[in-house]
Protein backbone atom coordinates (compact mmCIF):
# COMPACT_ATOMS: atom_id res chain seq x y z
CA UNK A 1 -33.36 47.88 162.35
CA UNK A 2 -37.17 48.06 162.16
CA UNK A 3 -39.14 50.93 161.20
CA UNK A 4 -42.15 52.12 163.11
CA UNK A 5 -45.51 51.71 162.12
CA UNK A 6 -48.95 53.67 163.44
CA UNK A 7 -51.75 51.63 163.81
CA UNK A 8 -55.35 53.73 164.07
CA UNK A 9 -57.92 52.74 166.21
CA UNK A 10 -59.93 50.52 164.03
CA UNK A 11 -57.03 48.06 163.18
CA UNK A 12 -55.46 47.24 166.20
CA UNK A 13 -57.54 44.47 167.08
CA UNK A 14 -55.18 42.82 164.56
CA UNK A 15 -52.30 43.80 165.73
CA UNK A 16 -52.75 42.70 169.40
CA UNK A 17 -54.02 46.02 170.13
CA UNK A 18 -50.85 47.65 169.67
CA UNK A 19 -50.46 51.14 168.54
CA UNK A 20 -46.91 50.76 167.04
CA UNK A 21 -46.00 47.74 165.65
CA UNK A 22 -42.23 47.58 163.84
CA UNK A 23 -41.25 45.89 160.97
CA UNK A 24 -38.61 45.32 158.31
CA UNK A 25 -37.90 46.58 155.32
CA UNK A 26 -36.55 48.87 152.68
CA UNK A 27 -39.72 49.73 150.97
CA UNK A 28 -43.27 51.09 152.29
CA UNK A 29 -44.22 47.74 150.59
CA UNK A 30 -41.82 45.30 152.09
CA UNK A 31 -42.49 47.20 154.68
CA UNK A 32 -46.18 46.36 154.44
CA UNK A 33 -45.93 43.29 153.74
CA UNK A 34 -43.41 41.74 156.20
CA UNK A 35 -46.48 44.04 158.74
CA UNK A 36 -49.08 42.14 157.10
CA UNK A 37 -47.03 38.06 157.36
CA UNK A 38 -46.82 38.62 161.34
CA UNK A 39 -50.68 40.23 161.59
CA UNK A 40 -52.05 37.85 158.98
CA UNK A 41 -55.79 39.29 159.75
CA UNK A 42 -54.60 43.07 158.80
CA UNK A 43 -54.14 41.85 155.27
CA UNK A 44 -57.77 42.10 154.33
CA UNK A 45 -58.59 45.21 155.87
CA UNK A 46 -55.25 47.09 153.61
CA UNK A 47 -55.53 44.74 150.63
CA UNK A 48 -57.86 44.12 147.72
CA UNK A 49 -58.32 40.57 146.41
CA UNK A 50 -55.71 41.43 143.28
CA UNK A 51 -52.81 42.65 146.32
CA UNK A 52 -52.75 46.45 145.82
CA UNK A 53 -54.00 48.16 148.19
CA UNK A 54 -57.44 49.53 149.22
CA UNK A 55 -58.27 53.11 147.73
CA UNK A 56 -59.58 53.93 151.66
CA UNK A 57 -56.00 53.45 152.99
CA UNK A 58 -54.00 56.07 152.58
CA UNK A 59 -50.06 55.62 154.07
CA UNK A 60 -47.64 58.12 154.69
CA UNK A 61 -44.17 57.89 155.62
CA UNK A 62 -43.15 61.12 157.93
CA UNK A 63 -45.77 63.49 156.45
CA UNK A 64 -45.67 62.57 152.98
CA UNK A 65 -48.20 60.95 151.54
CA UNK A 66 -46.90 57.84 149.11
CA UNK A 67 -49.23 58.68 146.39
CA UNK A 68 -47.36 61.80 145.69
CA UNK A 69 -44.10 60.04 146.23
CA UNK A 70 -43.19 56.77 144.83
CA UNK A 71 -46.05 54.65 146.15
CA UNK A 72 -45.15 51.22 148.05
CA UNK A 73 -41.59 52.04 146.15
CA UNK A 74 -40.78 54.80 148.48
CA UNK A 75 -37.90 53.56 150.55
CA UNK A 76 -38.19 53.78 154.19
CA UNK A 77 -35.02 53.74 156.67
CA UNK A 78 -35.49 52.97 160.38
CA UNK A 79 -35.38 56.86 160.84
CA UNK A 80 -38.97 57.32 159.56
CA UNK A 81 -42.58 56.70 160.47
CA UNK A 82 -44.99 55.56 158.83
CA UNK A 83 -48.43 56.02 158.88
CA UNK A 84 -51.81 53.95 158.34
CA UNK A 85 -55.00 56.38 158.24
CA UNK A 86 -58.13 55.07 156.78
CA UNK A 87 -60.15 57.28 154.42
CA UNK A 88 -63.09 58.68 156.54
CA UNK A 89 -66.47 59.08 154.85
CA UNK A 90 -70.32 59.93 155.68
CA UNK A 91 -71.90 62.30 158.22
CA UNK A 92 -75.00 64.21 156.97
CA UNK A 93 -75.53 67.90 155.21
CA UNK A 94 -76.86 70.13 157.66
């Protein structure tokens, strides 16, 4: 079975303007990257040229973030949802 992905607002124009999209895998990065073979223009907007990904992105499966848990090694199970939120930055001191 697939596991649930949340697509914000600003990346769904490469996902067919879907809000969930599901995918397979057993790892947040198989789980990434089987996302990012079927929504080939997503890849660029998660990835950096070397493959790891961007330090904006942040991804979190249930409410965990993976950079306090195993990274894209933290298994996933069709259970769970994960989570794409991009880093938000800017605004002005009052």
């Amino acid at each position: 079975m697939a596991t649930k992905i949340l697509i914000p607002t600003p990346l769904r124009p490469y996902t067919a303007k879907q809000d969930v999209v599901e995918a397979d895998g057993q790892t947040v990065g198989e789980l990434l990257a089987n996302m990012t073979a079927q929504y080939t223009g997503l890849r660029q907007h998660l990835y950096k040229e070397d493959g790891t990904l961007r330090s904006f992105v942040n991804i979190y499966v249930n409410d965990d973030d993976i950079r306090y848990l195993d990274k894209e090694r933290t298994p996933v199970t069709p259970d769970d949802t994960v989570s794409i939120i991009p880093s938000v930055a800017g605004g002005r001191a009052s």
